[in-house]
C-alpha atoms as a PDB file:
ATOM      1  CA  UNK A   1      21.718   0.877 -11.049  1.00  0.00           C
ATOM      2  CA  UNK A   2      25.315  -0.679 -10.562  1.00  0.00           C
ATOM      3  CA  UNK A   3      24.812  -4.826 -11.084  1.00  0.00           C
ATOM      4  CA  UNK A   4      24.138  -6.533  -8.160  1.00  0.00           C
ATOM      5  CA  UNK A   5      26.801  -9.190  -6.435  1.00  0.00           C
ATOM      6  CA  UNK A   6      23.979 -11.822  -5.876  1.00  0.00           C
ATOM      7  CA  UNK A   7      20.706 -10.579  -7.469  1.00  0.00           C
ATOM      8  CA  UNK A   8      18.691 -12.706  -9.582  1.00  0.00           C
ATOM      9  CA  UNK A   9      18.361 -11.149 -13.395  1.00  0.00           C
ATOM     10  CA  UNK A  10      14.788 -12.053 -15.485  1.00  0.00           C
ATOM     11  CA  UNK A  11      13.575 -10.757 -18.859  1.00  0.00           C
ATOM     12  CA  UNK A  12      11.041  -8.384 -17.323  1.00  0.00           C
ATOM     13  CA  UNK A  13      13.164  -7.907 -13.546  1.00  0.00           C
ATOM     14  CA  UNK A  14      16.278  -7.809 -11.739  1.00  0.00           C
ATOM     15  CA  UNK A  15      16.229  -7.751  -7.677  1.00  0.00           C
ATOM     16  CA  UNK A  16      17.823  -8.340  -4.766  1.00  0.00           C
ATOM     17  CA  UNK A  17      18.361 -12.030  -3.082  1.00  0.00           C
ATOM     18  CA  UNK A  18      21.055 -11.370  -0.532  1.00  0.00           C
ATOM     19  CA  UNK A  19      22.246  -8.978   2.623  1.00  0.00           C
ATOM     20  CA  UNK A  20      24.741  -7.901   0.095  1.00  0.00           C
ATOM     21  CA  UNK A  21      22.586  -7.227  -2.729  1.00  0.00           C
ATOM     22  CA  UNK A  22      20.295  -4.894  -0.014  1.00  0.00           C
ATOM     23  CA  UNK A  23      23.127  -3.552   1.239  1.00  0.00           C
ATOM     24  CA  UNK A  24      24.234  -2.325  -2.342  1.00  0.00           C
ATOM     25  CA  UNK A  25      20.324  -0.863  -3.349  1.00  0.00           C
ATOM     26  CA  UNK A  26      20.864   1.462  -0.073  1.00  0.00           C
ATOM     27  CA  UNK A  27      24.484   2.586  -0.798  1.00  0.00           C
ATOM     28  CA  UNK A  28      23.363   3.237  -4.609  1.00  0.00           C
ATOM     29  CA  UNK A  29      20.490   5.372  -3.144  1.00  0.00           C
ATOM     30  CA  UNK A  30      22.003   7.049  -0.360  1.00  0.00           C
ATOM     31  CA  UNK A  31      24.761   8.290  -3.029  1.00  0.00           C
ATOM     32  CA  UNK A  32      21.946  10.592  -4.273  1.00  0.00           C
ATOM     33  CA  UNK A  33      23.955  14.087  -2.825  1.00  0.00           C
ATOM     34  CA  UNK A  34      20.796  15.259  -2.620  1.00  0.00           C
ATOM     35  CA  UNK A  35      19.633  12.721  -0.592  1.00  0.00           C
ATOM     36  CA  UNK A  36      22.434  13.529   1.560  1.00  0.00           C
ATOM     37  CA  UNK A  37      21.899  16.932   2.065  1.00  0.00           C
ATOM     38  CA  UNK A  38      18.068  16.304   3.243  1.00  0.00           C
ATOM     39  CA  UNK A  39      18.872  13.632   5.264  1.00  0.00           C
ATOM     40  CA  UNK A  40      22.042  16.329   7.103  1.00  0.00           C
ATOM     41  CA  UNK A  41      19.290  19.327   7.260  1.00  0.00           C
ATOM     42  CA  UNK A  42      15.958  17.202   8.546  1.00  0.00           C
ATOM     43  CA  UNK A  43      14.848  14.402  10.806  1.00  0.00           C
ATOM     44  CA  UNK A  44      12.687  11.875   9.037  1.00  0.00           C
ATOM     45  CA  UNK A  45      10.719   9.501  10.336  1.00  0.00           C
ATOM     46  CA  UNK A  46      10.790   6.235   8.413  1.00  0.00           C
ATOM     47  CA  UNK A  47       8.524   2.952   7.256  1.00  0.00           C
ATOM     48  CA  UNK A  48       8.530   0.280   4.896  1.00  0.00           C
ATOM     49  CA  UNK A  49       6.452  -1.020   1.956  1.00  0.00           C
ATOM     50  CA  UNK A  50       7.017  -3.599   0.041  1.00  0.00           C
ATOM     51  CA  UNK A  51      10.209  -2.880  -2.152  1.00  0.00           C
ATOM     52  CA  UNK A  52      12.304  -2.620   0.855  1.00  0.00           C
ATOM     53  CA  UNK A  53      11.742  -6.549   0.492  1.00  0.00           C
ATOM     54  CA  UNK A  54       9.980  -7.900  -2.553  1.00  0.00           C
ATOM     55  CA  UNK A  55       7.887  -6.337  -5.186  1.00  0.00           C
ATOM     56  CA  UNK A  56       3.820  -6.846  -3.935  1.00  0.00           C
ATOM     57  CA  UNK A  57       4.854  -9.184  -0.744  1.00  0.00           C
ATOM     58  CA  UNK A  58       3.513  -9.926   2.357  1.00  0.00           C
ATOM     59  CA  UNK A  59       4.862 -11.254   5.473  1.00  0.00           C
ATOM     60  CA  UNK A  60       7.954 -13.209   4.322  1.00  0.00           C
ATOM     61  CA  UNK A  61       6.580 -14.176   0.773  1.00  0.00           C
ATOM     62  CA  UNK A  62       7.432 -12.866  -2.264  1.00  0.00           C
ATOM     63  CA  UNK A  63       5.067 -13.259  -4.977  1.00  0.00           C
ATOM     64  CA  UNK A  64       7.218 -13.185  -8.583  1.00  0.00           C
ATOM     65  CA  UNK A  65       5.105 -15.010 -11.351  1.00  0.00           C
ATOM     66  CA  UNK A  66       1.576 -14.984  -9.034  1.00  0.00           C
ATOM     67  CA  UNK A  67       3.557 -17.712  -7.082  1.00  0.00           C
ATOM     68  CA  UNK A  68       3.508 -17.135  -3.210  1.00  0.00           C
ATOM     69  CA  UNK A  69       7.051 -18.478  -2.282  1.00  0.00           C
ATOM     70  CA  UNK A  70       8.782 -18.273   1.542  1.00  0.00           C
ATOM     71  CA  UNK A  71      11.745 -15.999   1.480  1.00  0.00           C
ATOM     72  CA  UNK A  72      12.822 -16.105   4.774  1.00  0.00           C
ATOM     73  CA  UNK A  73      16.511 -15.429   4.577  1.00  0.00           C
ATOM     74  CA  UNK A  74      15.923 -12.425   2.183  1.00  0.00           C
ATOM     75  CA  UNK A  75      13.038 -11.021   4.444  1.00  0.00           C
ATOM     76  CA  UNK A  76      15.853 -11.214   7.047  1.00  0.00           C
ATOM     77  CA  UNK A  77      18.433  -9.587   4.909  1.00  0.00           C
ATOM     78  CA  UNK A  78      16.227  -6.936   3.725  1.00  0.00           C
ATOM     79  CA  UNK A  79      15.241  -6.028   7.325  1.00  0.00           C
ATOM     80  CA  UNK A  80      19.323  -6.225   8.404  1.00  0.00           C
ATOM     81  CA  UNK A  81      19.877  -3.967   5.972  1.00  0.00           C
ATOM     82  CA  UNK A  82      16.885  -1.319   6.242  1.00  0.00           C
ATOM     83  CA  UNK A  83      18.184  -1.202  10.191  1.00  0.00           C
ATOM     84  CA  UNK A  84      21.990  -0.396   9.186  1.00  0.00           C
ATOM     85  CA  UNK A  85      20.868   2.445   6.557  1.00  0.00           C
ATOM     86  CA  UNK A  86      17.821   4.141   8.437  1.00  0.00           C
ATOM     87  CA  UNK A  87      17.983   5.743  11.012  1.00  0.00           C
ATOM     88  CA  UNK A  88      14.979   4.900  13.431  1.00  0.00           C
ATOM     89  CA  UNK A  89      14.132   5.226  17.246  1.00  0.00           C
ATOM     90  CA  UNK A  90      13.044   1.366  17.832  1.00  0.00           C
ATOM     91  CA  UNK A  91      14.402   0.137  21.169  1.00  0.00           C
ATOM     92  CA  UNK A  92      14.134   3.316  23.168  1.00  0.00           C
ATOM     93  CA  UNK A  93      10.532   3.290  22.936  1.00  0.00           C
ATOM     94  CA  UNK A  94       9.675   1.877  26.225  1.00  0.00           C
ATOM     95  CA  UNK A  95       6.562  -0.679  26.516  1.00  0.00           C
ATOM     96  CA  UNK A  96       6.508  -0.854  22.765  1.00  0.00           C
ATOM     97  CA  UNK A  97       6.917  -3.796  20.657  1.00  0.00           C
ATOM     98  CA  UNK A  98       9.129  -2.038  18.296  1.00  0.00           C
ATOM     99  CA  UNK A  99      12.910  -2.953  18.681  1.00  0.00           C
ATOM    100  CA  UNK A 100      16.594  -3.171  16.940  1.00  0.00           C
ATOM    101  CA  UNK A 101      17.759  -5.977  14.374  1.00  0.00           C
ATOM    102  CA  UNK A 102      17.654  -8.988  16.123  1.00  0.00           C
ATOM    103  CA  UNK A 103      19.073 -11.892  13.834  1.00  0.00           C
ATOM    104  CA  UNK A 104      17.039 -14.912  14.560  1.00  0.00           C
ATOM    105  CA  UNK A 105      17.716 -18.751  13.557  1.00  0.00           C
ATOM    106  CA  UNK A 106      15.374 -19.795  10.295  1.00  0.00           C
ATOM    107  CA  UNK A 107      14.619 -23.328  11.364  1.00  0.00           C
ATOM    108  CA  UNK A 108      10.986 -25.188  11.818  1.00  0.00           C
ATOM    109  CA  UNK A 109       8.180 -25.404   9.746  1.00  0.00           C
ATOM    110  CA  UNK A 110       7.106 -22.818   7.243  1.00  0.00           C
ATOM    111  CA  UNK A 111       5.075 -20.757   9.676  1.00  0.00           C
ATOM    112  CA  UNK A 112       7.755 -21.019  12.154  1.00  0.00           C
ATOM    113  CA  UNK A 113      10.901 -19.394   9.712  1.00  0.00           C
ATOM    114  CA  UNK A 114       7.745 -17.000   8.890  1.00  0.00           C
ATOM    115  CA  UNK A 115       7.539 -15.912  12.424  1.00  0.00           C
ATOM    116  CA  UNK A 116      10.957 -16.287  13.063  1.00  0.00           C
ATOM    117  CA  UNK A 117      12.267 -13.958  10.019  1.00  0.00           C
ATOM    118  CA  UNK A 118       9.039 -10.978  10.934  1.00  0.00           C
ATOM    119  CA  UNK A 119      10.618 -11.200  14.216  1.00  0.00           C
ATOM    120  CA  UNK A 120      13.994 -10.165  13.445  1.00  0.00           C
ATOM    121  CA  UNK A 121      13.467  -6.786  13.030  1.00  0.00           C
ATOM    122  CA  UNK A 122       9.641  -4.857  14.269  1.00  0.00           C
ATOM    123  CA  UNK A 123       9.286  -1.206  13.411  1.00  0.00           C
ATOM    124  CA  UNK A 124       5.451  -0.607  13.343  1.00  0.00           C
ATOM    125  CA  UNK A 125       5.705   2.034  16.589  1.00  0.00           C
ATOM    126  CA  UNK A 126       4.242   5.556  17.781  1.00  0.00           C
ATOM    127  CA  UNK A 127       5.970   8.220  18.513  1.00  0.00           C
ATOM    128  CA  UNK A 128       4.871  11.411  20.877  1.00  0.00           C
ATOM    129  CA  UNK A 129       5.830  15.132  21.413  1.00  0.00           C
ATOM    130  CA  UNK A 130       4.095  16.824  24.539  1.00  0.00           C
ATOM    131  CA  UNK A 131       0.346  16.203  25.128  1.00  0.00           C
ATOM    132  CA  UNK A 132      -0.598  17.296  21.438  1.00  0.00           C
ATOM    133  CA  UNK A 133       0.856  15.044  18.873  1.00  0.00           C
ATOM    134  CA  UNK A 134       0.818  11.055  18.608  1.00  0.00           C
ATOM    135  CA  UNK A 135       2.386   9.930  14.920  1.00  0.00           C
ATOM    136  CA  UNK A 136       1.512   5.818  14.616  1.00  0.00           C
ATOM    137  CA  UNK A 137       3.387   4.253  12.301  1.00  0.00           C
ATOM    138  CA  UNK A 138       2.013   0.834  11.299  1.00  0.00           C
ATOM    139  CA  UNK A 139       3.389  -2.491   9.529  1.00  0.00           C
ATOM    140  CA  UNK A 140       0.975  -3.386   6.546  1.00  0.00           C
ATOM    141  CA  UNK A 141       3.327  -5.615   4.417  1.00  0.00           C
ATOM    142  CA  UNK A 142       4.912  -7.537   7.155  1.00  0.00           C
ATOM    143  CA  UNK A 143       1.477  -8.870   8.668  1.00  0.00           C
ATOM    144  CA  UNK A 144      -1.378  -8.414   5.747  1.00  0.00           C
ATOM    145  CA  UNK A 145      -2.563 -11.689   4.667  1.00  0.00           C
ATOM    146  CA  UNK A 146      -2.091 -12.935   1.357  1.00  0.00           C
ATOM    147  CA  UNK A 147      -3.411 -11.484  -1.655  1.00  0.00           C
ATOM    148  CA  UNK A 148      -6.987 -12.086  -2.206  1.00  0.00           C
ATOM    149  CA  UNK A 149      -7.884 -10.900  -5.849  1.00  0.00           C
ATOM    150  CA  UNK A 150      -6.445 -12.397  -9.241  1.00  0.00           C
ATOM    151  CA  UNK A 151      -3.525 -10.461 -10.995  1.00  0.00           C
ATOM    152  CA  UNK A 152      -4.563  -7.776 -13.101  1.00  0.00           C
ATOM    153  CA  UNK A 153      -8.342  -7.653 -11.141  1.00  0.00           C
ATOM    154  CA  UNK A 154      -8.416  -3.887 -11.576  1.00  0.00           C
ATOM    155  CA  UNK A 155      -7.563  -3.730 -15.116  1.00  0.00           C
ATOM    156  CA  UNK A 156     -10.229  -6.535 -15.795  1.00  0.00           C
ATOM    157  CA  UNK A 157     -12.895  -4.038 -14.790  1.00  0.00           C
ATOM    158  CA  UNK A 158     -11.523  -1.290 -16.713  1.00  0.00           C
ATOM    159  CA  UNK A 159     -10.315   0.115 -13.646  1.00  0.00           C
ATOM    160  CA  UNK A 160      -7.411   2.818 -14.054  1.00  0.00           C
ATOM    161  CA  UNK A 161      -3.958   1.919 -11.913  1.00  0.00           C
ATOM    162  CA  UNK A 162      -1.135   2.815 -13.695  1.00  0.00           C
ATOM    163  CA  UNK A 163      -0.095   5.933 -11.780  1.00  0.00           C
ATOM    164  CA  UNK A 164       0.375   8.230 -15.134  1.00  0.00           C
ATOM    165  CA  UNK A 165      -2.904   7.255 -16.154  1.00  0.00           C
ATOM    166  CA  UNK A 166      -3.755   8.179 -12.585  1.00  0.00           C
ATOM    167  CA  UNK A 167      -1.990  11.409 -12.842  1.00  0.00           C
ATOM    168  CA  UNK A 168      -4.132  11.976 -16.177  1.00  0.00           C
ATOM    169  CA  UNK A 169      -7.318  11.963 -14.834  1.00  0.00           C
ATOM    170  CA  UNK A 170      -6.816  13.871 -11.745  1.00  0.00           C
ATOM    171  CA  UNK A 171      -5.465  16.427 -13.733  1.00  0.00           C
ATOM    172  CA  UNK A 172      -8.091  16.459 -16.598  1.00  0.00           C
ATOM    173  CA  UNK A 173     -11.039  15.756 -14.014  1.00  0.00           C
ATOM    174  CA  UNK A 174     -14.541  16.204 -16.077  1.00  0.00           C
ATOM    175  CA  UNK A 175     -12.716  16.417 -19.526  1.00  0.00           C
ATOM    176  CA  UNK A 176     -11.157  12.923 -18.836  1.00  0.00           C
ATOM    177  CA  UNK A 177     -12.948  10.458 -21.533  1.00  0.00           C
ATOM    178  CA  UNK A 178     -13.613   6.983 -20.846  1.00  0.00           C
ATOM    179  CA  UNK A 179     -14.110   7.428 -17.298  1.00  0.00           C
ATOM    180  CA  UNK A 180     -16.395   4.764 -15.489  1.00  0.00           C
ATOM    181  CA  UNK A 181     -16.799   7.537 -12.650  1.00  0.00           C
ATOM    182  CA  UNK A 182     -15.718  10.555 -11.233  1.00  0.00           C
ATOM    183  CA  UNK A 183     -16.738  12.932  -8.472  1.00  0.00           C
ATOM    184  CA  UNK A 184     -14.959  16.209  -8.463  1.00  0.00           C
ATOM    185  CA  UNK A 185     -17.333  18.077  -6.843  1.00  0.00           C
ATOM    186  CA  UNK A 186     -16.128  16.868  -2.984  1.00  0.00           C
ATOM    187  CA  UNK A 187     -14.382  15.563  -0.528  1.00  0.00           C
ATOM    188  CA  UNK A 188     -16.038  12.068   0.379  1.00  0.00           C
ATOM    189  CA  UNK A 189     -15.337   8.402   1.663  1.00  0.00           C
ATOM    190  CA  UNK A 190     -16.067   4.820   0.403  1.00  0.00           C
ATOM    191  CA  UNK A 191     -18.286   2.410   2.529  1.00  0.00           C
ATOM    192  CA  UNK A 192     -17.790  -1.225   1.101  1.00  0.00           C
ATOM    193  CA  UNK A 193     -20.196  -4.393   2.446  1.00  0.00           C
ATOM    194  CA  UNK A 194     -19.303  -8.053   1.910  1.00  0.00           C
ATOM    195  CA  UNK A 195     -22.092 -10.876   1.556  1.00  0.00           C
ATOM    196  CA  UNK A 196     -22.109 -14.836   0.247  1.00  0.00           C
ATOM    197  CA  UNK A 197     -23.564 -13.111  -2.745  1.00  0.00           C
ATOM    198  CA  UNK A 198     -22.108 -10.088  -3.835  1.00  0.00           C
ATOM    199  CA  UNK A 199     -20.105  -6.936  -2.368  1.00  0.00           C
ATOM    200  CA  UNK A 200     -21.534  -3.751  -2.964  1.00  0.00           C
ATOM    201  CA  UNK A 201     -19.771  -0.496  -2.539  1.00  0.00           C
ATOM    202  CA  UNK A 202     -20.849   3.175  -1.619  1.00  0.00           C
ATOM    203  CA  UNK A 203     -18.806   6.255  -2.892  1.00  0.00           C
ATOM    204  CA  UNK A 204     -20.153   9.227  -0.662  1.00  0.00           C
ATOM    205  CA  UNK A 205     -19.260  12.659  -1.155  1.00  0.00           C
ATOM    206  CA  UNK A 206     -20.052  15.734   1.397  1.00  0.00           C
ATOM    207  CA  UNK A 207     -20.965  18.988   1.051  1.00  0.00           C
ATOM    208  CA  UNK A 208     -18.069  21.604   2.613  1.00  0.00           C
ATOM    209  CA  UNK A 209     -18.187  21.514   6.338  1.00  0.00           C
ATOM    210  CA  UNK A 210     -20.325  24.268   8.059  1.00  0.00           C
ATOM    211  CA  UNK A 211     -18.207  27.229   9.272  1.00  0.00           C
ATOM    212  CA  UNK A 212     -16.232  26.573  12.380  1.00  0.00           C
ATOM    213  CA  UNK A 213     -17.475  23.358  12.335  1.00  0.00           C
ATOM    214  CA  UNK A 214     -20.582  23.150  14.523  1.00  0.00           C
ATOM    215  CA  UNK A 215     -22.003  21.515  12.105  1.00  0.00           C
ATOM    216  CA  UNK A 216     -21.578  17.728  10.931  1.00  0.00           C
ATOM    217  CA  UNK A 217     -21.462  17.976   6.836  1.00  0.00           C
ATOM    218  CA  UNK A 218     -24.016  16.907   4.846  1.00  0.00           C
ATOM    219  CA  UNK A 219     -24.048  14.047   2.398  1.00  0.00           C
ATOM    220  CA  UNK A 220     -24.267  15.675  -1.575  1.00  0.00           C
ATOM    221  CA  UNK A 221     -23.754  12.275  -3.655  1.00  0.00           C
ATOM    222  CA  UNK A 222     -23.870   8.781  -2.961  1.00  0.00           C
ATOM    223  CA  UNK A 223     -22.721   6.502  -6.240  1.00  0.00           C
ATOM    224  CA  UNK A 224     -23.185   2.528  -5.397  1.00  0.00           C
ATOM    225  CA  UNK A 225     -21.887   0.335  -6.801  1.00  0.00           C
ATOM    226  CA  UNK A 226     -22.466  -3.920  -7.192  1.00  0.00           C
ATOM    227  CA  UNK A 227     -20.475  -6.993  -7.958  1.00  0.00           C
ATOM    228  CA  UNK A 228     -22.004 -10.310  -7.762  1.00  0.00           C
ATOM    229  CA  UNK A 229     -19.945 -13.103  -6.696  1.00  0.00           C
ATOM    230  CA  UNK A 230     -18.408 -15.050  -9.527  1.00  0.00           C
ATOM    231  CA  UNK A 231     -16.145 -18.340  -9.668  1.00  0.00           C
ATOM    232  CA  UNK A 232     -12.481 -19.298 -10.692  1.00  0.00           C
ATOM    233  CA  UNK A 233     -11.967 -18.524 -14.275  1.00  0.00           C
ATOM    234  CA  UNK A 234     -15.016 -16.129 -14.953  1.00  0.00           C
ATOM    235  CA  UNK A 235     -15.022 -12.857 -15.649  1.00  0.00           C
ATOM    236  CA  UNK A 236     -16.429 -10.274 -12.661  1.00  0.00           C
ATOM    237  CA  UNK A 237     -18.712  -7.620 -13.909  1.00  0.00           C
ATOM    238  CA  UNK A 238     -18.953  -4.625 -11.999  1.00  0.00           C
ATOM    239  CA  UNK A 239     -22.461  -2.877 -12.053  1.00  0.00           C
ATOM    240  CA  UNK A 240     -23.188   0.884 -11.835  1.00  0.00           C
ATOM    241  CA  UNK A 241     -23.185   3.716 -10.556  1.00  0.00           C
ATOM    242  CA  UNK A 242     -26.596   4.137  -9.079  1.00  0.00           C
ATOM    243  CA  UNK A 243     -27.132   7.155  -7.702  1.00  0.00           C
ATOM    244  CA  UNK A 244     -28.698   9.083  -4.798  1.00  0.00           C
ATOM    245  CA  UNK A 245     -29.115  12.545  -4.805  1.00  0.00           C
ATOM    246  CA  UNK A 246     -28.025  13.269  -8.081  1.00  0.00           C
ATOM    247  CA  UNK A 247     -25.228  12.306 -10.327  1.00  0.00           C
ATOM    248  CA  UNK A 248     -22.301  14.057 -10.868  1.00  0.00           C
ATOM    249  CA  UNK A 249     -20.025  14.538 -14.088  1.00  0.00           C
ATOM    250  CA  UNK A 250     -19.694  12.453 -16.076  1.00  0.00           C
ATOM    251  CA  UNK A 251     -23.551  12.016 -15.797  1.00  0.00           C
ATOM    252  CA  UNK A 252     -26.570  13.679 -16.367  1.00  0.00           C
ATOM    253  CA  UNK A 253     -28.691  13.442 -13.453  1.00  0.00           C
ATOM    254  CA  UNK A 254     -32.171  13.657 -16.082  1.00  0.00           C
ATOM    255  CA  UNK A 255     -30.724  10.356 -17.953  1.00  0.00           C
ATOM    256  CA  UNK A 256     -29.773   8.284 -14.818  1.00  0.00           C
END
């Protein structure tokens, strides 16, 4: 990546500050000649994350160093920019909220330049062809409320997120070793419950849907799980599996 004209340089980071930095990132990307030839041959049908802005932000925070910090001019420039290098249907879309850039004055309060800087620019939209297909596209960086577990909760748990590690065990599935737990056998959903007390979550897995489907599928494995609640500066312990009708690899149902 080419050195930015404004961007802000750390030991472990360098990103982008200003409409010019932004401005630079999609120029360097859209260079790609592959990019280019996709982008000449096919429609697509864009939304944001969070690197479009900031690294892990939400609304018009960034959150370098676990600090949660306003960045209302950059969330501005970073939306300026997205709308003058991506194409996207925004203001034709009658009775939607979704519309063009719309550059909007940063003054107020902090809640009111947060408003004011979201407001510049509102993609989250759905788009329709004939009676058969609806695509929603939603917003969940630019109104998701702050982060609500410590840095690094996952990885205190033993909890696998770096995506090559991710990668790893999907690909090794039962021969993966260290694995906390791991359900190949289905496709499945999680159920998760809050109280004062604890949060508890159920992994459920089904059996293969009937044929044609005239059948709802039934349940094979349920794996729950519990954390009890623990204070600042403590360590969260996360109990389980327990199981219901059976246990999966990388248990033995006799032993559980």
């Amino acid at each position: 990546m080419p050195p930015f004209p404004d961007g802000v340089e750390t030991q472990e980071n360098r990103y982008a500050v200003s409409l010019a930095d932004y401005r630079h990132l999609y120029q360097t990307y859209l260079s790609d000649p592959h990019l280019q030839e996709a982008r000449a041959r096919w429609p697509f049908i864009c939304i944001w994350d969070d690197h479009e802005f900031a690294n892990d932000n939400f609304q018009s925070f960034s959150t370098y160093g676990g600090e949660h910090v306003l960045d209302a001019r950059r969330k501005q420039s970073s939306s300026q920019a997205w709308f003058e290098y991506i194409p996207s249907v925004l203001n034709q879309l009658a009775a939607q909220p979704a519309h063009d850039f719309r550059p909007q004055e940063l003054d107020g309060d902090e809640s009111a330049r947060n408003r004011a800087a979201l407001d510049s620019l509102r993609i989250y939209r759905q788009l329709s062809w004939g009676k058969y297909l609806d695509i929603v596209l939603t917003d969940s960086r630019s109104y998701r409320s702050p982060p609500c577990l410590p840095k690094d909760f996952a990885k205190s748990l033993g909890l696998p997120m770096n995506t090559v590690q991710l990668v790893e065990i999907a690909d090794a599935g039962s021969a993966y070793a260290g694995l906390k737990y791991m359900d190949t056998t289905a496709n499945g959903y999680g159920l998760a419950s809050f109280s004062a007390d604890e949060l508890q979550v159920q992994l459920i897995t089904m059996e293969d849907c009937r044929p044609d489907f005239v059948q709802a599928p039934a349940i094979r494995h349920v794996a729950k799980f519990r954390m009890a609640h623990w204070q600042r500066g403590e360590q969260p312990v996360l109990e389980g599996p327990e199981f219901e009708g059976g246990a999966p690899f990388p248990f033995d149902a006799s032993t559980v």
